[in-house]
N, C-alpha and C. Protein backbone atom coordinates (compact mmCIF):
# COMPACT_ATOMS: atom_id res chain seq x y z
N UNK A 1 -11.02 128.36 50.08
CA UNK A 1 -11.10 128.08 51.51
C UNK A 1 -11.55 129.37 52.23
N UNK A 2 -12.73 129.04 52.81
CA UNK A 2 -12.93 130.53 53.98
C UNK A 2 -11.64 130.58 55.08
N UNK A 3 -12.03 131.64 55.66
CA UNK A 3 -10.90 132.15 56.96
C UNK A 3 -11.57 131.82 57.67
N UNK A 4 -10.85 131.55 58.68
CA UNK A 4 -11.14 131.24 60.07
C UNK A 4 -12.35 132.64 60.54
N UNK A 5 -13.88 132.37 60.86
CA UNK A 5 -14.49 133.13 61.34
C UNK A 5 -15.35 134.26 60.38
N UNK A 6 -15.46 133.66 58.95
CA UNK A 6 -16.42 133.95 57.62
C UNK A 6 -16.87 132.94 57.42
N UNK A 7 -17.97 132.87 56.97
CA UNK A 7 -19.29 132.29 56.93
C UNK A 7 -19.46 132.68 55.15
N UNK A 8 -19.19 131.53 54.00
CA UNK A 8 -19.65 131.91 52.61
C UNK A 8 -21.00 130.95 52.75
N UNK A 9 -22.20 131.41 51.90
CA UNK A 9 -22.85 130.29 51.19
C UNK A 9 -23.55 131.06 49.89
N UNK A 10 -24.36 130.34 49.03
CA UNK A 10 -24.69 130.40 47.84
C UNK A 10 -26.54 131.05 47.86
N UNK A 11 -26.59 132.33 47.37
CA UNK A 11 -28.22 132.36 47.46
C UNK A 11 -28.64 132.83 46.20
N UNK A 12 -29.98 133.88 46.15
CA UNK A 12 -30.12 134.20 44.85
C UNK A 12 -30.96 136.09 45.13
N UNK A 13 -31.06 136.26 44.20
CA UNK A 13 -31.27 137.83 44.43
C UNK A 13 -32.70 138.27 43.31
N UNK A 14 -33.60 138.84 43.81
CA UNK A 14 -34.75 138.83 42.79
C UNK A 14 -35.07 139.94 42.86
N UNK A 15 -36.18 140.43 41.90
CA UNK A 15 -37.04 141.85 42.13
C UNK A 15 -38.47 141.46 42.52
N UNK A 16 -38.62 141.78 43.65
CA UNK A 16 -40.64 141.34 43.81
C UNK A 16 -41.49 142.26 42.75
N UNK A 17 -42.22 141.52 42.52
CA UNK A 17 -42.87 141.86 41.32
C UNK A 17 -44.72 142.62 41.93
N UNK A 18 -44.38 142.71 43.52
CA UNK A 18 -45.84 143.21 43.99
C UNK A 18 -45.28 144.77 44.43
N UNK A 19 -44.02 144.84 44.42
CA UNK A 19 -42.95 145.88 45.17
C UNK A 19 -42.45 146.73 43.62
N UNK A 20 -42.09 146.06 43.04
CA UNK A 20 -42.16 146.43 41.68
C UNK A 20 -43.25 147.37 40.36
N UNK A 21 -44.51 146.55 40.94
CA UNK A 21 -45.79 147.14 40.34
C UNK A 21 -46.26 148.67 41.22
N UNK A 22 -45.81 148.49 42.25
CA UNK A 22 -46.56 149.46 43.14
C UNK A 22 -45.24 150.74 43.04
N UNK A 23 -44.07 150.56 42.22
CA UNK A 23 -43.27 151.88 42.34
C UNK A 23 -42.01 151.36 43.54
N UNK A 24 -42.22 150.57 44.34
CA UNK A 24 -41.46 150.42 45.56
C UNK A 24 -39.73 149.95 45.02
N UNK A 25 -38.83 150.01 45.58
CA UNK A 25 -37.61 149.31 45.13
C UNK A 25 -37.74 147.58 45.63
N UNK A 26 -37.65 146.65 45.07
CA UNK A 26 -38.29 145.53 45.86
C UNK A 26 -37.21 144.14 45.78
N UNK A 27 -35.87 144.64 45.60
CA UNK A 27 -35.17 143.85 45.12
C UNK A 27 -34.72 142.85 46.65
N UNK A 28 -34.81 141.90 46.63
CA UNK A 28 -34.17 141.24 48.04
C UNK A 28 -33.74 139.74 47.80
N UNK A 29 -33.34 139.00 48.32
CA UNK A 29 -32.43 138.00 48.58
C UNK A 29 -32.78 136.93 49.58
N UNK A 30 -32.66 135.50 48.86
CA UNK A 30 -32.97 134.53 49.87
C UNK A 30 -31.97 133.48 49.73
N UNK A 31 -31.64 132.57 50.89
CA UNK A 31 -30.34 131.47 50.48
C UNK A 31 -30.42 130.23 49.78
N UNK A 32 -30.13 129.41 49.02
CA UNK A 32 -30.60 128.86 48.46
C UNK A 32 -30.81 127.16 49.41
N UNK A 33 -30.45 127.45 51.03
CA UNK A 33 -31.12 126.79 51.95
C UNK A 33 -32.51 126.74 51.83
N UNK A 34 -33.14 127.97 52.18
CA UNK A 34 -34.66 128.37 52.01
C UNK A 34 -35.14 127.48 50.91
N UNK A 35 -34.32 127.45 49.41
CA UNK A 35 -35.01 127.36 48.15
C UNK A 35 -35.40 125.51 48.10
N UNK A 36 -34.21 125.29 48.86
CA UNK A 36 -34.00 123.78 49.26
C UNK A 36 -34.97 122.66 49.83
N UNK A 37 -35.25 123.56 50.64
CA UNK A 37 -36.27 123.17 51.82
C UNK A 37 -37.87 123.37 51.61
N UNK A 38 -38.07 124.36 50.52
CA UNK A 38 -39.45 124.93 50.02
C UNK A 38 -39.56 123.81 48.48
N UNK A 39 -38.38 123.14 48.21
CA UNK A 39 -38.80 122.16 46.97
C UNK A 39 -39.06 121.21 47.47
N UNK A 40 -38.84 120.92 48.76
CA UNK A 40 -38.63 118.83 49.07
C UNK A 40 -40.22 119.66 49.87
N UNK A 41 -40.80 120.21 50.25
CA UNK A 41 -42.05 120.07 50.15
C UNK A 41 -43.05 120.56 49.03
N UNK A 42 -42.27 120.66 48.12
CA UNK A 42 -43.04 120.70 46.57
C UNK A 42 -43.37 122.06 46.35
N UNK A 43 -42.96 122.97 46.92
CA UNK A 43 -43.24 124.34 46.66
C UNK A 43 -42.12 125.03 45.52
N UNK A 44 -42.46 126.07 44.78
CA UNK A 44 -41.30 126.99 44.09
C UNK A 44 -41.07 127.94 44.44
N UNK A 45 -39.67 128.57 43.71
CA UNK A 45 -39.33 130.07 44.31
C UNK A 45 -40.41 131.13 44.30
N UNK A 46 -40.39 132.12 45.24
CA UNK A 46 -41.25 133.26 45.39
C UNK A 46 -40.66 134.60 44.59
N UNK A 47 -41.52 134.96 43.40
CA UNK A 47 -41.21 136.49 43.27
C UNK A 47 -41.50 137.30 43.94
N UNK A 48 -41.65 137.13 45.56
CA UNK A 48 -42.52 138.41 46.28
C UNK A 48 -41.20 138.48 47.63
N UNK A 49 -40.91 139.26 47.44
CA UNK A 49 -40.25 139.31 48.95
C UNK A 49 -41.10 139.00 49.79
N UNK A 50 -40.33 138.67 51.28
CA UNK A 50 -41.31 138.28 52.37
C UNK A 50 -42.39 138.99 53.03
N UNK A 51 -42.06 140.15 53.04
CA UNK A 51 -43.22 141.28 53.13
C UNK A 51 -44.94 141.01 52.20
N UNK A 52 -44.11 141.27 50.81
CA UNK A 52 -45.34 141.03 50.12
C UNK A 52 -45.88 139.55 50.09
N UNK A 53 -45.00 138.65 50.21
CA UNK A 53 -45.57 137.11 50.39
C UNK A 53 -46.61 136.90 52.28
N UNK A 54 -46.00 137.50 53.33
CA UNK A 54 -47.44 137.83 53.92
C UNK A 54 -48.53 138.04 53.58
N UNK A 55 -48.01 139.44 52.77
CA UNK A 55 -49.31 139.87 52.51
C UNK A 55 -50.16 139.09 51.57
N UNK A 56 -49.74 138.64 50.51
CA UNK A 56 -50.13 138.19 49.53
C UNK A 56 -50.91 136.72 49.95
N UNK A 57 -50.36 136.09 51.39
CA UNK A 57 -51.53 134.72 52.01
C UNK A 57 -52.18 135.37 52.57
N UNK A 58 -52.57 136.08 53.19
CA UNK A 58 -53.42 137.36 53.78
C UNK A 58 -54.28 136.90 53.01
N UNK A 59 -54.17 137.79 51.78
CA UNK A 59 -54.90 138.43 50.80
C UNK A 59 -56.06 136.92 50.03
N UNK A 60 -55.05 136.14 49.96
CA UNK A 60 -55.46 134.44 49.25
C UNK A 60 -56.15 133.63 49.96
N UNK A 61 -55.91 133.87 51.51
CA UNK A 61 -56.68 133.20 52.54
C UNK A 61 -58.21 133.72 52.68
N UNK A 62 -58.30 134.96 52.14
CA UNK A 62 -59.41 135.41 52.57
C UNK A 62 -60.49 135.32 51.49
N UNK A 63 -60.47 135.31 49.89
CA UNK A 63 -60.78 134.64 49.12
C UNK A 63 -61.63 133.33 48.98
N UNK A 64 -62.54 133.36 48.51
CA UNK A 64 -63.46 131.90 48.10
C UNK A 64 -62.27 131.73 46.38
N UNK A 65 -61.14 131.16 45.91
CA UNK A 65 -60.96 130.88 44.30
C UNK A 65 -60.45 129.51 44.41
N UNK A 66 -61.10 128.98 43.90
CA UNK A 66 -60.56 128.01 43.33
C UNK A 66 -59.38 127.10 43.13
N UNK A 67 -58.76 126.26 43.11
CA UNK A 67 -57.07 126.07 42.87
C UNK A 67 -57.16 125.46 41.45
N UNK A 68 -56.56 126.06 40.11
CA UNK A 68 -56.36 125.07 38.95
C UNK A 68 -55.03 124.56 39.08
N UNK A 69 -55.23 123.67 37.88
CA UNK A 69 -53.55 122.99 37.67
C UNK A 69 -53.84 123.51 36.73
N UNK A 70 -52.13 124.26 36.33
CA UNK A 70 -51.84 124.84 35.24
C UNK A 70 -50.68 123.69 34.97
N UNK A 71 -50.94 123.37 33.33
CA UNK A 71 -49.41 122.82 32.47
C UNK A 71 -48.79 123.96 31.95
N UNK A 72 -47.07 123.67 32.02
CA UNK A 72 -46.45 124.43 31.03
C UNK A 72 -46.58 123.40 29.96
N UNK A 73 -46.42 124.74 28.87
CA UNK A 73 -46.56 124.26 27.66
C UNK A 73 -45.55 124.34 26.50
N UNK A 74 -44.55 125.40 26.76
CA UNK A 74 -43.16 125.65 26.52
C UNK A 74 -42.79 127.12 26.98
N UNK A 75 -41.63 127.99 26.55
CA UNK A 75 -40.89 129.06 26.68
C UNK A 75 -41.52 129.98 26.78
N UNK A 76 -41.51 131.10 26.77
CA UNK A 76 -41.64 132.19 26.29
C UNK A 76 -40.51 133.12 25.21
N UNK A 77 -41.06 133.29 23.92
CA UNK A 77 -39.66 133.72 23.21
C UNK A 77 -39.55 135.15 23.40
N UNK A 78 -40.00 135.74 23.43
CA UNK A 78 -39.59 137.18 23.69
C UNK A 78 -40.36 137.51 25.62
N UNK A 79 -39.38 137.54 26.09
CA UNK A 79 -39.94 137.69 27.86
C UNK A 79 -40.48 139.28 28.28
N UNK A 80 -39.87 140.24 27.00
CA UNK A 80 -40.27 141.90 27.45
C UNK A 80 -41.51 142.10 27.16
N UNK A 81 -42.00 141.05 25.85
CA UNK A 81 -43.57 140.96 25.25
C UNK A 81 -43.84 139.92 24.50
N UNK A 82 -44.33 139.22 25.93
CA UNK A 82 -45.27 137.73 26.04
C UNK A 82 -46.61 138.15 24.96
N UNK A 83 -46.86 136.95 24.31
CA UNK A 83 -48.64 137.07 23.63
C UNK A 83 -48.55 135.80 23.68
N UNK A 84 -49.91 135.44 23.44
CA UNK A 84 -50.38 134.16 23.92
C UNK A 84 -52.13 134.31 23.33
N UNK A 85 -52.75 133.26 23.15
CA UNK A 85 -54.21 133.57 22.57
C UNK A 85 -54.86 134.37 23.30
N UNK A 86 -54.57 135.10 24.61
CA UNK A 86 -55.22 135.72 25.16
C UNK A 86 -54.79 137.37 25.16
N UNK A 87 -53.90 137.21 24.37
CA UNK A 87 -53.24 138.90 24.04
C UNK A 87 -51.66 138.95 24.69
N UNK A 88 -51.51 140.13 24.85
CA UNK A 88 -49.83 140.18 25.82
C UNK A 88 -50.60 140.42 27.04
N UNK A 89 -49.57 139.73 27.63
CA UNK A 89 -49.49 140.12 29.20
C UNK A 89 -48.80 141.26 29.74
N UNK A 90 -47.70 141.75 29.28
CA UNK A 90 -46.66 142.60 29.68
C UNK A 90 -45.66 141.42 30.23
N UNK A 91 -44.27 142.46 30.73
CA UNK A 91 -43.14 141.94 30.95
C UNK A 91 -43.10 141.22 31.51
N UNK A 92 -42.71 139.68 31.60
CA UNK A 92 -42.40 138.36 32.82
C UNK A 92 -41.42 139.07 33.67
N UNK A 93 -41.56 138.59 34.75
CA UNK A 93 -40.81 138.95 36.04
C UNK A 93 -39.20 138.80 35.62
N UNK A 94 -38.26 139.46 36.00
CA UNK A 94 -36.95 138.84 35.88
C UNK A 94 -36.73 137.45 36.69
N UNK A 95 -35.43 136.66 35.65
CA UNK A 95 -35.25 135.46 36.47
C UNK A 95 -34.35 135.74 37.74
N UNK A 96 -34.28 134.49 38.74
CA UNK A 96 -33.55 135.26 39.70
C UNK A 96 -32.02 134.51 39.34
N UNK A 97 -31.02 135.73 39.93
CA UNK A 97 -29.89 135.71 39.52
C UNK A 97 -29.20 134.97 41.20
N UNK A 98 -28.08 134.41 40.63
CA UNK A 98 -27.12 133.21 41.84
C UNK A 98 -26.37 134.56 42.48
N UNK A 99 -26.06 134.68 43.33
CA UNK A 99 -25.45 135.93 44.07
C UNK A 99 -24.70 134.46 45.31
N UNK A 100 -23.41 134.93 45.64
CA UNK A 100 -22.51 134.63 46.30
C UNK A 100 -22.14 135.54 47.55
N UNK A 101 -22.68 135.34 48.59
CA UNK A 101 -22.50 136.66 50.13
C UNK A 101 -21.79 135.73 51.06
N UNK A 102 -21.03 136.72 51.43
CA UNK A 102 -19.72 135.86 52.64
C UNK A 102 -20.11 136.94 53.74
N UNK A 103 -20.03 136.42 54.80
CA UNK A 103 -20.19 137.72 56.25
C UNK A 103 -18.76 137.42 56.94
N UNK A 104 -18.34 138.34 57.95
CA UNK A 104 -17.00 138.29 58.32
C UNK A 104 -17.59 138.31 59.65
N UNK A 105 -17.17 137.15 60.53
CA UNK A 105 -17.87 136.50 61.90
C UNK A 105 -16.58 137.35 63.06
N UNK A 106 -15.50 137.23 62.79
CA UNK A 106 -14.60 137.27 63.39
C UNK A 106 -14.64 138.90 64.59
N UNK A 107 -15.39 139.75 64.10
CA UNK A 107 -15.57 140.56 64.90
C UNK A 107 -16.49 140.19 65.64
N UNK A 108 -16.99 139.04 66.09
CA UNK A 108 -17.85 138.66 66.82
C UNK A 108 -17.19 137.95 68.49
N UNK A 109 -17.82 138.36 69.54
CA UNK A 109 -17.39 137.61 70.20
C UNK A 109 -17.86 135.92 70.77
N UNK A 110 -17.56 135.54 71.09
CA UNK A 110 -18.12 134.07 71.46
C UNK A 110 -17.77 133.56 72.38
N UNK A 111 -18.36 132.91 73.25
CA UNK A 111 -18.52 132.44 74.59
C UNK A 111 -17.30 131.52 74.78
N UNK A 112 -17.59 130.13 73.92
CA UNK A 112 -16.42 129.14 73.69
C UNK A 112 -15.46 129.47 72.77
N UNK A 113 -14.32 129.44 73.38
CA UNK A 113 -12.96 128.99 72.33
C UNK A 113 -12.26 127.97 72.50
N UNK A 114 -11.27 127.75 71.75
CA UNK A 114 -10.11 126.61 71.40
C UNK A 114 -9.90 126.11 72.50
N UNK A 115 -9.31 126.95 73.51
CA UNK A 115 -8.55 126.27 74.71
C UNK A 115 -9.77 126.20 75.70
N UNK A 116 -11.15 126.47 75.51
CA UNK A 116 -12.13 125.66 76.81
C UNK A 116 -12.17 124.14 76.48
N UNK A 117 -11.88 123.76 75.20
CA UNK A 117 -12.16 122.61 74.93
C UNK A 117 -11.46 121.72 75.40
N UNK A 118 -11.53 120.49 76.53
CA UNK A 118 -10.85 119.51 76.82
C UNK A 118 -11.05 118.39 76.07
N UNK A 119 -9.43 117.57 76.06
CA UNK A 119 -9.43 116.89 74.95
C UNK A 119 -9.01 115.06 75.64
């Protein structure tokens, strides 16, 4: 049970992998509201923090490429060193991990309380 005036919900925690390549620390966090709402319109999770996911439609918008459909085709068994008929790729991105964040509201003030409410 939360306390009166904490706020828990459920999100997930990743490393951007454009923040990552470039040296940057790129680790950040989204709720799994966001993740919710980006599937029921058929989209998947982002390895890019929001920064680099700007940038990165920026970058895609401005482009003449193509769109393929890619199939998966199964796993990857070793994720530190992928090969595939086309050689290794290097390391797959980490998966993102479930992270649990509660905020504590109660130092907050607020306009309405208990006793404005008529009953």
């Amino acid at each position: 049970m939360t306390a009166r005036g904490a706020v828990s919900n459920r999100g997930y925690a990743a490393l951007c992998k454009d923040c990552a390549r470039a040296g940057r620390d790129g680790g950040f966090e989204y709720p799994s509201s966001w993740l919710e709402s980006i599937a029921v319109r058929g989209g998947t999770r982002s390895n890019r923090c929001p920064a680099c996911r700007r940038q990165h439609t920026t970058d895609v918008r401005s482009m003449a490429v193509p769109y393929l459909e890619l199939d998966v085709i199964g796993l990857v068994a070793d994720r530190m060193n992928p090969t595939g008929p086309l050689g290794g790729l290097g390391p797959l991105p980490e998966m993102h991990r479930e992270v649990d964040r509660s905020s504590d509201l109660s130092s907050l003030t607020v306009a309405l309380e208990d006793k404005s409410l008529s009953r």
